[in-house]
PDB file of N, CA and C in Angstrom:
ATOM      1  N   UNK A   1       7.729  23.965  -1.169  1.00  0.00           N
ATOM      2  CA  UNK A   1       6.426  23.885  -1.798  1.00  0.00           C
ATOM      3  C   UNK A   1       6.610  24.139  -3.290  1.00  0.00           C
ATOM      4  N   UNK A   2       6.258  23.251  -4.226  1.00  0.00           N
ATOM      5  CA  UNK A   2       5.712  23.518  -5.731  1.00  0.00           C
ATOM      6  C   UNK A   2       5.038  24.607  -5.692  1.00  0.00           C
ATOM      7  N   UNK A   3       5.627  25.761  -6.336  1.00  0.00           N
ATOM      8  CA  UNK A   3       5.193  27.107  -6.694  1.00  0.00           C
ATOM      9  C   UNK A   3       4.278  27.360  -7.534  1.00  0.00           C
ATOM     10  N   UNK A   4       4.624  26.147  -8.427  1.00  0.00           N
ATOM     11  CA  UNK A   4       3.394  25.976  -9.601  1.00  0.00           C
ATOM     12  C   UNK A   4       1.823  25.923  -9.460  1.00  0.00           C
ATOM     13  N   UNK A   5       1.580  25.535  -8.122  1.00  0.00           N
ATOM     14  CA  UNK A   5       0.180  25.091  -7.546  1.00  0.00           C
ATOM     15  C   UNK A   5      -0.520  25.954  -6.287  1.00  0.00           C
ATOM     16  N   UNK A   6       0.636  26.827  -6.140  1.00  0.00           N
ATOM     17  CA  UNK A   6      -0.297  27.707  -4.807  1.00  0.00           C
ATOM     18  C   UNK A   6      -1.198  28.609  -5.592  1.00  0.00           C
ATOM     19  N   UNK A   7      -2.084  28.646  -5.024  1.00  0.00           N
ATOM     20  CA  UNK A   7      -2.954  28.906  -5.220  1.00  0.00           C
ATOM     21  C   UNK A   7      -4.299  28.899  -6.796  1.00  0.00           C
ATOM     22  N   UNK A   8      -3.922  27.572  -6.779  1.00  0.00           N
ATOM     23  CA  UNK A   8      -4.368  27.215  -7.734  1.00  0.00           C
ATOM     24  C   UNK A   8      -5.258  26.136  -8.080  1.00  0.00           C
ATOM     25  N   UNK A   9      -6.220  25.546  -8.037  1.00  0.00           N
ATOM     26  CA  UNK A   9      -6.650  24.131  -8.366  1.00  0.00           C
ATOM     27  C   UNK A   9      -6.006  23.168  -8.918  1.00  0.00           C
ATOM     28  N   UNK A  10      -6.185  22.071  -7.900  1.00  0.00           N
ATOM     29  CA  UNK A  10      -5.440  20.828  -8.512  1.00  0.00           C
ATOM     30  C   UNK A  10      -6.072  19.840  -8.930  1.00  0.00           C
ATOM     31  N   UNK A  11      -5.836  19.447 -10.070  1.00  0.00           N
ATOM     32  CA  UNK A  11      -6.701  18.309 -10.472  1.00  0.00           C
ATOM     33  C   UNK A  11      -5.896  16.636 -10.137  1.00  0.00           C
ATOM     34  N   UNK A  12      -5.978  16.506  -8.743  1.00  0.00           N
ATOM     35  CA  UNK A  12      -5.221  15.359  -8.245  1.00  0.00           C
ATOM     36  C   UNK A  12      -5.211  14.323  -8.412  1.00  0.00           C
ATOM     37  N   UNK A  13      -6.492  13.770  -9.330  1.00  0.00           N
ATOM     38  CA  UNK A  13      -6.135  12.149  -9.942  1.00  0.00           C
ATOM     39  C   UNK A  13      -5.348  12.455 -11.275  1.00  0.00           C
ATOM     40  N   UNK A  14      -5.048  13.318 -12.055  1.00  0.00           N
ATOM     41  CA  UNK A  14      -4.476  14.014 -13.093  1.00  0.00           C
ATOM     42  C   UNK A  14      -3.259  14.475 -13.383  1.00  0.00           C
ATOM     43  N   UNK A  15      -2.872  14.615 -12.088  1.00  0.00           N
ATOM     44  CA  UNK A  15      -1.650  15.453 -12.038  1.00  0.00           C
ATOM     45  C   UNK A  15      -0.382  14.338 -12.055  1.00  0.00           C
ATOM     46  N   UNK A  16      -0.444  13.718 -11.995  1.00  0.00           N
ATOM     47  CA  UNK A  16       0.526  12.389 -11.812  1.00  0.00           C
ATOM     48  C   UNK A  16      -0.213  11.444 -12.448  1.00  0.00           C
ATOM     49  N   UNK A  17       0.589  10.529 -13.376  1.00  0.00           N
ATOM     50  CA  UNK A  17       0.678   9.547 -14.441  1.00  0.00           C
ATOM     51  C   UNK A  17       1.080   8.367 -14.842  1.00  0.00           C
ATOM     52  N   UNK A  18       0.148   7.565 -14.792  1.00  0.00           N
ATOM     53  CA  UNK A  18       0.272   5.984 -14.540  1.00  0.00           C
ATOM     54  C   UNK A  18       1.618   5.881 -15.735  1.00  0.00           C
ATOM     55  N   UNK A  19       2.790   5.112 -15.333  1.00  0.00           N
ATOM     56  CA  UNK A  19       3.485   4.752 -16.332  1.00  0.00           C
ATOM     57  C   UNK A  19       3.907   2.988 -16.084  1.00  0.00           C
ATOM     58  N   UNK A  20       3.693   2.016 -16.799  1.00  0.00           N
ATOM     59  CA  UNK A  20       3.800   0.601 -16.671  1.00  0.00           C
ATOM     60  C   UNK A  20       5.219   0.178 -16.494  1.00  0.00           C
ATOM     61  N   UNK A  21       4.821  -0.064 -15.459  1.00  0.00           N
ATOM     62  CA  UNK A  21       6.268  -0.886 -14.159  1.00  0.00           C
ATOM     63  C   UNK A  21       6.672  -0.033 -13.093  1.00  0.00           C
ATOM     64  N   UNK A  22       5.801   1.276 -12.905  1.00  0.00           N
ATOM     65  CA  UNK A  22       6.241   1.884 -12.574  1.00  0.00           C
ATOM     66  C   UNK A  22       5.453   2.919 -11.422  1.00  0.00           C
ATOM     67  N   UNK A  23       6.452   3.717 -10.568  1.00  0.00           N
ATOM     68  CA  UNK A  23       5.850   4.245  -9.396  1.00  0.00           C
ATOM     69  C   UNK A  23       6.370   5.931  -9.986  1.00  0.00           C
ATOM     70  N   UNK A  24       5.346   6.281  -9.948  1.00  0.00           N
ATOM     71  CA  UNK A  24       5.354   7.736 -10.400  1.00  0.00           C
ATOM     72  C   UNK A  24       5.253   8.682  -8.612  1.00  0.00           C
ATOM     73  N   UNK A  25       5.813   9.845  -8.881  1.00  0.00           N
ATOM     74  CA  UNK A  25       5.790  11.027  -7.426  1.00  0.00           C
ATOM     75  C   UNK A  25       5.670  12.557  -7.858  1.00  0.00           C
ATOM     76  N   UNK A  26       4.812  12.908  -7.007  1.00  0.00           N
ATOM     77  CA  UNK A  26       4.869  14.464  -7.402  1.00  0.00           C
ATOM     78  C   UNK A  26       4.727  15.216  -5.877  1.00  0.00           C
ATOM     79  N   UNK A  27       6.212  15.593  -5.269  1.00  0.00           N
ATOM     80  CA  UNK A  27       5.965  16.186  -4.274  1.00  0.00           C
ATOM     81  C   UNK A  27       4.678  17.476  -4.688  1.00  0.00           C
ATOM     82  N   UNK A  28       3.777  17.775  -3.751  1.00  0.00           N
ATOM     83  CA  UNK A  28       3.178  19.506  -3.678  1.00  0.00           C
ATOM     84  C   UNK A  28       4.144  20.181  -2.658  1.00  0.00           C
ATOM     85  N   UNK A  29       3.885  19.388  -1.568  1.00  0.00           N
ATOM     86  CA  UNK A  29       4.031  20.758  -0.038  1.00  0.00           C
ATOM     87  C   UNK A  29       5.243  19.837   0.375  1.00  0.00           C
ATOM     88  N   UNK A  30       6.583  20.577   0.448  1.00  0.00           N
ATOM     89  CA  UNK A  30       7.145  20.132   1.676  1.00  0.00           C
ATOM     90  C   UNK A  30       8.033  20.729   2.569  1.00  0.00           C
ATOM     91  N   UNK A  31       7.224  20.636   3.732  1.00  0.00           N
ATOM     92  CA  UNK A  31       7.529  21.412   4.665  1.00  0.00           C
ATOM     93  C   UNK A  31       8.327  21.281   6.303  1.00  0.00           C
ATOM     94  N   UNK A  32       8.981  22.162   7.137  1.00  0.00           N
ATOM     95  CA  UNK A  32       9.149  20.937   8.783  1.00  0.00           C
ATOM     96  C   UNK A  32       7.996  20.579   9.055  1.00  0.00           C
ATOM     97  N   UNK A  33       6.688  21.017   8.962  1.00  0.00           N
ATOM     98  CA  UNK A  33       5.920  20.223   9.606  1.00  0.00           C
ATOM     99  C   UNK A  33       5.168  18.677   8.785  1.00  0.00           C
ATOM    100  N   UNK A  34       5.488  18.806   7.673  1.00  0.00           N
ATOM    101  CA  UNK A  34       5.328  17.415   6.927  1.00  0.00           C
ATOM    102  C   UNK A  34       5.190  18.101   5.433  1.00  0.00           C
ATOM    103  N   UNK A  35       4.612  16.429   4.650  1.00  0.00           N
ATOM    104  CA  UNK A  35       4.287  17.058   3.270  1.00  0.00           C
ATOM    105  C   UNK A  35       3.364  16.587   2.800  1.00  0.00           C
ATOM    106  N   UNK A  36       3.470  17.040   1.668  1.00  0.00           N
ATOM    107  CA  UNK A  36       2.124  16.463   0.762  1.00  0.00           C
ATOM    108  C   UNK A  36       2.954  16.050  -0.508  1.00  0.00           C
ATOM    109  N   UNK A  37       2.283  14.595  -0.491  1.00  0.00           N
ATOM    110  CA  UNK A  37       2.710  14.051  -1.940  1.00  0.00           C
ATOM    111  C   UNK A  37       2.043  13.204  -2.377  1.00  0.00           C
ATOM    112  N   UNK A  38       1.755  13.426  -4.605  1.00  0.00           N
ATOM    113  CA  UNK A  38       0.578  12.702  -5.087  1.00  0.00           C
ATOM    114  C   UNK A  38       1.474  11.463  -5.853  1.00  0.00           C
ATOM    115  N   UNK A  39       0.911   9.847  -5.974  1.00  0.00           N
ATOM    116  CA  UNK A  39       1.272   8.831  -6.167  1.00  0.00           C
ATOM    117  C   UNK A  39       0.883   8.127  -7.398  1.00  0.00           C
ATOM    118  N   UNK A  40       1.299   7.972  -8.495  1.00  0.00           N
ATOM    119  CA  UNK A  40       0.599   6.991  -8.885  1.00  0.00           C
ATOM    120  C   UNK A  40       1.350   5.640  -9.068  1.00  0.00           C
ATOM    121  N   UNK A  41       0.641   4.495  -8.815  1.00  0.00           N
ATOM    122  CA  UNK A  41       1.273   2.792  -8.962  1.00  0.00           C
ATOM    123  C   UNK A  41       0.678   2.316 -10.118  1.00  0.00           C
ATOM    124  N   UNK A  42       1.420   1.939 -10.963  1.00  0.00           N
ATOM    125  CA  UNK A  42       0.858   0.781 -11.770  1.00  0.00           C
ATOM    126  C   UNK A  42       0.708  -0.717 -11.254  1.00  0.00           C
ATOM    127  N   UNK A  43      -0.082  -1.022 -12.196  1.00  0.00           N
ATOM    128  CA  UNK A  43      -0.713  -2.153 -11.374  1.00  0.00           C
ATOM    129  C   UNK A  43       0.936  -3.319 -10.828  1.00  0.00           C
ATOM    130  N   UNK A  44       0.081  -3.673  -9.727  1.00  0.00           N
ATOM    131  CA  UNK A  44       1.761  -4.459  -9.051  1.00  0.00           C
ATOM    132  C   UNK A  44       2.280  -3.986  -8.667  1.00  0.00           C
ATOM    133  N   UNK A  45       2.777  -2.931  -8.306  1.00  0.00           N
ATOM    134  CA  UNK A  45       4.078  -1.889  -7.845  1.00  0.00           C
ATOM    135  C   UNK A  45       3.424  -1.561  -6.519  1.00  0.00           C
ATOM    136  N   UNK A  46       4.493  -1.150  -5.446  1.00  0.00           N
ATOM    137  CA  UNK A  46       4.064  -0.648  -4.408  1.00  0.00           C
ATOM    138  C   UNK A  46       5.616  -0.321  -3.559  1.00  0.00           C
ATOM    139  N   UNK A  47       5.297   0.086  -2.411  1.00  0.00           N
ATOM    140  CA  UNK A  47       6.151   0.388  -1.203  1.00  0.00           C
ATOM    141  C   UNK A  47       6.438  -0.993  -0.497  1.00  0.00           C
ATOM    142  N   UNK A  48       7.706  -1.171  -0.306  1.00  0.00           N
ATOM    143  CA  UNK A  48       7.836  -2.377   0.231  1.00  0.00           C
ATOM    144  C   UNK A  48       7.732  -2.082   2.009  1.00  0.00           C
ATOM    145  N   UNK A  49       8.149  -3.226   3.065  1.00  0.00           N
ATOM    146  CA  UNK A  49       7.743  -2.452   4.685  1.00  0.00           C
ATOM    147  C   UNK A  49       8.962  -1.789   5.040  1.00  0.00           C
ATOM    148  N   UNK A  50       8.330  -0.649   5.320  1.00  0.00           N
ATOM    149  CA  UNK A  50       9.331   0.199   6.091  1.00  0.00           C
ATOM    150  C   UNK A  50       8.322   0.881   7.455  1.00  0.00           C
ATOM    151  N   UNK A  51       9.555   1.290   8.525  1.00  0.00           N
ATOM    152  CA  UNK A  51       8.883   2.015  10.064  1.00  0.00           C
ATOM    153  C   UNK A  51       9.413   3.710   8.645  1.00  0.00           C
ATOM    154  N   UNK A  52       8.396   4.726   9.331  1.00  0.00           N
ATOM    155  CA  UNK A  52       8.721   5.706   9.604  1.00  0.00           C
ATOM    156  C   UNK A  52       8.442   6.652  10.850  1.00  0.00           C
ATOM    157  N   UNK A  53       8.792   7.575  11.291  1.00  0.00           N
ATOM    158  CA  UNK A  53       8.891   8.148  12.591  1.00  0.00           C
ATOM    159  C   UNK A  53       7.562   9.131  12.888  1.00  0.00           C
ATOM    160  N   UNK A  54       7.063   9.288  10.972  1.00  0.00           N
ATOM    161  CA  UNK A  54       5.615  10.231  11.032  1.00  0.00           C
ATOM    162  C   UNK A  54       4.347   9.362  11.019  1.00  0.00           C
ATOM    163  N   UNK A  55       3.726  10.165  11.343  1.00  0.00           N
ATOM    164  CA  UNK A  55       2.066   9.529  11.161  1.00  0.00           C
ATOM    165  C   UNK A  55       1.591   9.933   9.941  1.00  0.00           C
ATOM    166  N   UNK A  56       1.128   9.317   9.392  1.00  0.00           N
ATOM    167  CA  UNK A  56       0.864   9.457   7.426  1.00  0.00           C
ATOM    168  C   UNK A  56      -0.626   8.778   7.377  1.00  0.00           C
ATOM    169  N   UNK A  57      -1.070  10.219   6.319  1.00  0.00           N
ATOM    170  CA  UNK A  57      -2.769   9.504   5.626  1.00  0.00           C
ATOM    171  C   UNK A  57      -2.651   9.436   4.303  1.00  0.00           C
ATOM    172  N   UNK A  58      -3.853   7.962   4.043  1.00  0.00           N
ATOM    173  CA  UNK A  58      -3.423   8.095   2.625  1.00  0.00           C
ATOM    174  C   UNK A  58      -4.612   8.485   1.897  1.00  0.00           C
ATOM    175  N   UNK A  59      -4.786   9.118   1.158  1.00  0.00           N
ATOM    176  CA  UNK A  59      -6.089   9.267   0.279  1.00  0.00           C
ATOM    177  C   UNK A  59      -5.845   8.267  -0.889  1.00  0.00           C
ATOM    178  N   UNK A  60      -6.941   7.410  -0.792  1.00  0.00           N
ATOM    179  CA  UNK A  60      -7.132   7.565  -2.694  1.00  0.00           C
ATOM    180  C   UNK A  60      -7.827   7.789  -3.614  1.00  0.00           C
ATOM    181  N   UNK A  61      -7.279   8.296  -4.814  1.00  0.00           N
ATOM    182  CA  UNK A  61      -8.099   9.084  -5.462  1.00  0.00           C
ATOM    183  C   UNK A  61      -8.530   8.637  -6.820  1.00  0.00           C
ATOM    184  N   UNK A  62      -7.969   7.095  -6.881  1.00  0.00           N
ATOM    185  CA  UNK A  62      -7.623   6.398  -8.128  1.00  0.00           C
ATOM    186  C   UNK A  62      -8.176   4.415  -7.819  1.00  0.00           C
ATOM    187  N   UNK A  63      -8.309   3.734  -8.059  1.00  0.00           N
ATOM    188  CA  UNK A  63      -8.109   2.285  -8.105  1.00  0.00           C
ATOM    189  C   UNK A  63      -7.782   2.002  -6.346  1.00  0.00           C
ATOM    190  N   UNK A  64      -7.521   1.045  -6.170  1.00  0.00           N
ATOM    191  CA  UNK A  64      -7.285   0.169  -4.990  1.00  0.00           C
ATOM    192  C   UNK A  64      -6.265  -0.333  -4.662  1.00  0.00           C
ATOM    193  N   UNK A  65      -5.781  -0.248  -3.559  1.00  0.00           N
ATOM    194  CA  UNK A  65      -4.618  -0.829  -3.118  1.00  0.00           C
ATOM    195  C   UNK A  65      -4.550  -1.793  -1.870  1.00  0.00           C
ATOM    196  N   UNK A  66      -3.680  -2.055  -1.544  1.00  0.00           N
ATOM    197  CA  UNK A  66      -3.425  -3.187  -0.095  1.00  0.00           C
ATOM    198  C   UNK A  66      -2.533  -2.678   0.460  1.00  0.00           C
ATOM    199  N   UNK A  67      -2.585  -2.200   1.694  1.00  0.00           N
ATOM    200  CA  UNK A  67      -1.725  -1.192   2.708  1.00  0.00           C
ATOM    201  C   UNK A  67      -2.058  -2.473   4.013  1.00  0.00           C
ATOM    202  N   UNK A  68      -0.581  -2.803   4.109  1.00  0.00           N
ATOM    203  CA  UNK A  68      -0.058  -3.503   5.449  1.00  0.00           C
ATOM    204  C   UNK A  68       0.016  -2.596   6.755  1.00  0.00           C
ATOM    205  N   UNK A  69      -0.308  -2.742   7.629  1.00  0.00           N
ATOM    206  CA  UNK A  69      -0.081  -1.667   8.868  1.00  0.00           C
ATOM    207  C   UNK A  69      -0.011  -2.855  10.196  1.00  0.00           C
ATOM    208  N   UNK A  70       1.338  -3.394  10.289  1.00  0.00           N
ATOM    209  CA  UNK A  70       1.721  -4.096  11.450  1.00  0.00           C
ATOM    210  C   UNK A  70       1.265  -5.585  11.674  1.00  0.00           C
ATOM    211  N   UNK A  71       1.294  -5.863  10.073  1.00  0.00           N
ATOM    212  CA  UNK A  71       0.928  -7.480  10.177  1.00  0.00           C
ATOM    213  C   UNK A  71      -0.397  -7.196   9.428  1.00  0.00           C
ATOM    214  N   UNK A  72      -1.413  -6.040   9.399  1.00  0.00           N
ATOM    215  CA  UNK A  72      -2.541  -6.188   9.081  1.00  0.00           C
ATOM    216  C   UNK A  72      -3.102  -5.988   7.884  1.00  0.00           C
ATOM    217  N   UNK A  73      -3.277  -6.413   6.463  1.00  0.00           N
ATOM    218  CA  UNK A  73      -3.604  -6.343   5.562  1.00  0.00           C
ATOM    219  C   UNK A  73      -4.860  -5.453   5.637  1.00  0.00           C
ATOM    220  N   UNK A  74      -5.191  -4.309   4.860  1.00  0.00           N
ATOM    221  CA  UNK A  74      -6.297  -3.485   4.395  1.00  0.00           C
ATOM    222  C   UNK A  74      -6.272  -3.005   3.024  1.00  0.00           C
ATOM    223  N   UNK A  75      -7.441  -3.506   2.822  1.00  0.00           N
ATOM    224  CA  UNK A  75      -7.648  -2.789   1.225  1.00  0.00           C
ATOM    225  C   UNK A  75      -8.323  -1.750   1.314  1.00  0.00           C
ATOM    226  N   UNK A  76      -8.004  -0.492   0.701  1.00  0.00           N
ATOM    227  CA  UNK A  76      -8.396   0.547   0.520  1.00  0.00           C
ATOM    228  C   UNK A  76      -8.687   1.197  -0.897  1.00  0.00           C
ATOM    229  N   UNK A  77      -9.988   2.037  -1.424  1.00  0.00           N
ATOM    230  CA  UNK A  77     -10.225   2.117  -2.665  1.00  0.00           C
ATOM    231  C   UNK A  77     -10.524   3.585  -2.853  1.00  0.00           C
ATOM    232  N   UNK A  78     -10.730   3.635  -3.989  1.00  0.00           N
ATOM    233  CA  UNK A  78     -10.941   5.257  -4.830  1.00  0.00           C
ATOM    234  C   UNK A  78     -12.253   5.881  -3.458  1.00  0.00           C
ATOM    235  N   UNK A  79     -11.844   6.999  -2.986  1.00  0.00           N
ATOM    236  CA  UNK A  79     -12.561   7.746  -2.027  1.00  0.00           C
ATOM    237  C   UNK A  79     -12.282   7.502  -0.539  1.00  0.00           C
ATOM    238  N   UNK A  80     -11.441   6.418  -0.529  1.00  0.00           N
ATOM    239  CA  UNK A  80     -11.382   6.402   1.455  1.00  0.00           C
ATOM    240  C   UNK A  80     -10.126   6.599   1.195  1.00  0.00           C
ATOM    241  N   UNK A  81      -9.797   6.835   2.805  1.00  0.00           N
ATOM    242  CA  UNK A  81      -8.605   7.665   3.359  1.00  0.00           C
ATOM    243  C   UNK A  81      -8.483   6.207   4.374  1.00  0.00           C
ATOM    244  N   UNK A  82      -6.976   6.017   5.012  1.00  0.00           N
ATOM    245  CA  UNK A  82      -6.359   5.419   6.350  1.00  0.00           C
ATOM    246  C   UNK A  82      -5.325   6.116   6.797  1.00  0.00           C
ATOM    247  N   UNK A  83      -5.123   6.368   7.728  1.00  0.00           N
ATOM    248  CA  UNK A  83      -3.985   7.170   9.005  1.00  0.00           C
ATOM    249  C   UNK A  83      -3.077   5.465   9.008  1.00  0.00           C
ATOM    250  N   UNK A  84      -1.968   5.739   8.968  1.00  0.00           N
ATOM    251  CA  UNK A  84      -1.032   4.826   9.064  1.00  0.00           C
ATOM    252  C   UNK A  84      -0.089   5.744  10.340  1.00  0.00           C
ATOM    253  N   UNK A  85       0.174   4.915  11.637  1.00  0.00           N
ATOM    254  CA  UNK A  85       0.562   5.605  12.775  1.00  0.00           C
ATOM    255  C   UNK A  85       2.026   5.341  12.867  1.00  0.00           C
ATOM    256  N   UNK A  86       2.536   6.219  13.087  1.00  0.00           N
ATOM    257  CA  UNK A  86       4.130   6.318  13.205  1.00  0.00           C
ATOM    258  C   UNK A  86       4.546   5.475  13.919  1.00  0.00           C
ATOM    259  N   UNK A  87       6.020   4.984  13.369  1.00  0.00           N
ATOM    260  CA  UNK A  87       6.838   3.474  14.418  1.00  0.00           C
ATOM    261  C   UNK A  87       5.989   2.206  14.253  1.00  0.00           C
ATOM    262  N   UNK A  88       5.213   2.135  13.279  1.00  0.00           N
ATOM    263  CA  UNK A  88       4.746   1.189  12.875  1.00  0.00           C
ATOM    264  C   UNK A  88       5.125   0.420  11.613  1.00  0.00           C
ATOM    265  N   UNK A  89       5.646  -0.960  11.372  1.00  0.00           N
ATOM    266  CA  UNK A  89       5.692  -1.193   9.881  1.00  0.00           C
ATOM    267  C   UNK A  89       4.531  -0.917   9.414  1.00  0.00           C
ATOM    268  N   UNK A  90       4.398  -0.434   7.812  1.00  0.00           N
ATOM    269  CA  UNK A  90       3.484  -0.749   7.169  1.00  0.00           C
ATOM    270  C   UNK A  90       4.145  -1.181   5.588  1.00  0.00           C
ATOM    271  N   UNK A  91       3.618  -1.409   4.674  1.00  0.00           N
ATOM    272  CA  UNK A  91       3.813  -1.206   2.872  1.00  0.00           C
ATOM    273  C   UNK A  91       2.505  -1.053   2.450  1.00  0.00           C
ATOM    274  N   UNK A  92       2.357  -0.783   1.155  1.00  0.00           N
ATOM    275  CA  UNK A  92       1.561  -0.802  -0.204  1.00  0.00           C
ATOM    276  C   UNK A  92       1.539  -1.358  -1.342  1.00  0.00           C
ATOM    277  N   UNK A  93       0.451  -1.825  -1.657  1.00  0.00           N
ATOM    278  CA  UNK A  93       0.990  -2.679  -3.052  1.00  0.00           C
ATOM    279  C   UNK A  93      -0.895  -2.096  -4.113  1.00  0.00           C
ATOM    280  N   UNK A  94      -0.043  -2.041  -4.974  1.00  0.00           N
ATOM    281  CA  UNK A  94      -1.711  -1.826  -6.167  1.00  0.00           C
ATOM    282  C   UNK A  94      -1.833  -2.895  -6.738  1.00  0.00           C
ATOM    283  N   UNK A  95      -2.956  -3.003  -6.562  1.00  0.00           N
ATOM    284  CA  UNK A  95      -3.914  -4.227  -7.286  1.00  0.00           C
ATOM    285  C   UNK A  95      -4.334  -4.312  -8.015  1.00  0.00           C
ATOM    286  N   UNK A  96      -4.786  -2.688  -8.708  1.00  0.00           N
ATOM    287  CA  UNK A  96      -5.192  -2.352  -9.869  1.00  0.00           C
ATOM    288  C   UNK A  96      -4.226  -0.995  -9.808  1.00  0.00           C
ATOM    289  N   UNK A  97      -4.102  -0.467 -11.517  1.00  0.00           N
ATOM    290  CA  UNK A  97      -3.354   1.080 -11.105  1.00  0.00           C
ATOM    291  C   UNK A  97      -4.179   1.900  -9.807  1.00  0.00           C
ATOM    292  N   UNK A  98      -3.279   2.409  -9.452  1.00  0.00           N
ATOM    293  CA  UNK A  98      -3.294   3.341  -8.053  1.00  0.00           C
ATOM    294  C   UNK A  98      -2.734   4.652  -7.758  1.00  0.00           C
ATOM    295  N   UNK A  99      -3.643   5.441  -7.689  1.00  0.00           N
ATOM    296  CA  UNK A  99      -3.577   6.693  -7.401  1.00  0.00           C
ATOM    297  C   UNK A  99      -3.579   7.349  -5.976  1.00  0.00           C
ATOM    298  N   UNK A 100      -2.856   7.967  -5.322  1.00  0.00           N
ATOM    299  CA  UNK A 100      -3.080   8.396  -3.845  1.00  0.00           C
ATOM    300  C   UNK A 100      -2.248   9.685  -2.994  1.00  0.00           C
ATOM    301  N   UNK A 101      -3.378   9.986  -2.418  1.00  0.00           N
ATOM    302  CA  UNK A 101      -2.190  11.496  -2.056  1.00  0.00           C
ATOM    303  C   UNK A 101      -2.091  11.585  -0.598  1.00  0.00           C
ATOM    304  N   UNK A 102      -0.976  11.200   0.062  1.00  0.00           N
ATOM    305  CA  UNK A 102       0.216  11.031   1.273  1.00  0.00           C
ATOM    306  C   UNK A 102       0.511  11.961   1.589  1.00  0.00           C
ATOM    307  N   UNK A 103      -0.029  12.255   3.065  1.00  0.00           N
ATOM    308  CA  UNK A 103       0.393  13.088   4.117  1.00  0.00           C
ATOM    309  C   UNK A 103       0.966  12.967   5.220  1.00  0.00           C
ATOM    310  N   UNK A 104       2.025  13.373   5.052  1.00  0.00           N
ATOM    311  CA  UNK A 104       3.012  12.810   6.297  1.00  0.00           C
ATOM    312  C   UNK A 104       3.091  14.105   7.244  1.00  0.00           C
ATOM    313  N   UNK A 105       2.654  13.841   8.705  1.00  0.00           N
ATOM    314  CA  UNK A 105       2.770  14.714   9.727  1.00  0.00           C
ATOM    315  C   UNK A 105       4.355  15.082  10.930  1.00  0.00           C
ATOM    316  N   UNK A 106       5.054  15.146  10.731  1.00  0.00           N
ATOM    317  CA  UNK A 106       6.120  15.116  11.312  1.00  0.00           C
ATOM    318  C   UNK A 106       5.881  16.041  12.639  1.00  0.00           C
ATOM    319  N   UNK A 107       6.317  14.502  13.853  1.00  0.00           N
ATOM    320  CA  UNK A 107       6.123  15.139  15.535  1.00  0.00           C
ATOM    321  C   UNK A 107       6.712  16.547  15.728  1.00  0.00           C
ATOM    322  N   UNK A 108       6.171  17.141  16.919  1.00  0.00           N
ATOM    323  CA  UNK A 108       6.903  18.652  17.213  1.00  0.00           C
ATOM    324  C   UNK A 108       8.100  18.100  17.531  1.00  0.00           C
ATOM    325  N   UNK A 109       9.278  19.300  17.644  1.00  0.00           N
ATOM    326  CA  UNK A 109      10.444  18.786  18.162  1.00  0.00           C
ATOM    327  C   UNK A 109      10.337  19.107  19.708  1.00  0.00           C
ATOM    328  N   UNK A 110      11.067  18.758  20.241  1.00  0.00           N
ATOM    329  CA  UNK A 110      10.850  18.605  21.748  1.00  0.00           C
ATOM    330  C   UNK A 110      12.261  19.622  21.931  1.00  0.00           C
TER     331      UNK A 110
END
């Protein structure tokens, strides 16, 4: 966990910084049971498809993006959230700069 922020207010469209061509990251929390991390995309940039093994939400807190989830194109904008479900392809791409904060839940271990 970023020590800098416990217990502290975060100003999360703020804290991370659009830079042109480019995909900006600011882990907060990371932990075994998942993390927290804030995003920003300049316009065009995104996650290309990848599976991961967690179930991940995305907030955004900034502009709009296009999140693939298994063939399925969704646009998502400043104030909604989507659960992207584990073992699923998905990607991201911004359409306009893009801001968003990713929570990845990692399964119990068995």
């Amino acid at each position: 966990m970023s020590e800098e922020y416990v217990g502290k207010v975060i100003d999360a469209a703020n804290t991370v910084n659009y830079q042109d061509g480019s995909v900006v990251s600011k882990t907060l929390i990371d932990k075994g049971v998942g993390t927290v991390t804030l995003f920003a995309f300049a316009e065009g940039q995104g996650l290309s498809e990848h599976i991961s093994p967690y179930d991940a939400m995305v907030q955004v807190i900034d502009g709009s993006g296009s999140i693939t989830i298994d063939g399925e194109e969704i646009t998502v904008n400043t104030g909604e959230m989507i659960i992207m479900p584990a073992m699923k392809p998905h990607a991201l791409m911004a359409k306009v700069p893009f801001k968003m904060i990713l929570t990845m839940i990692r399964p119990p271990k068995e």
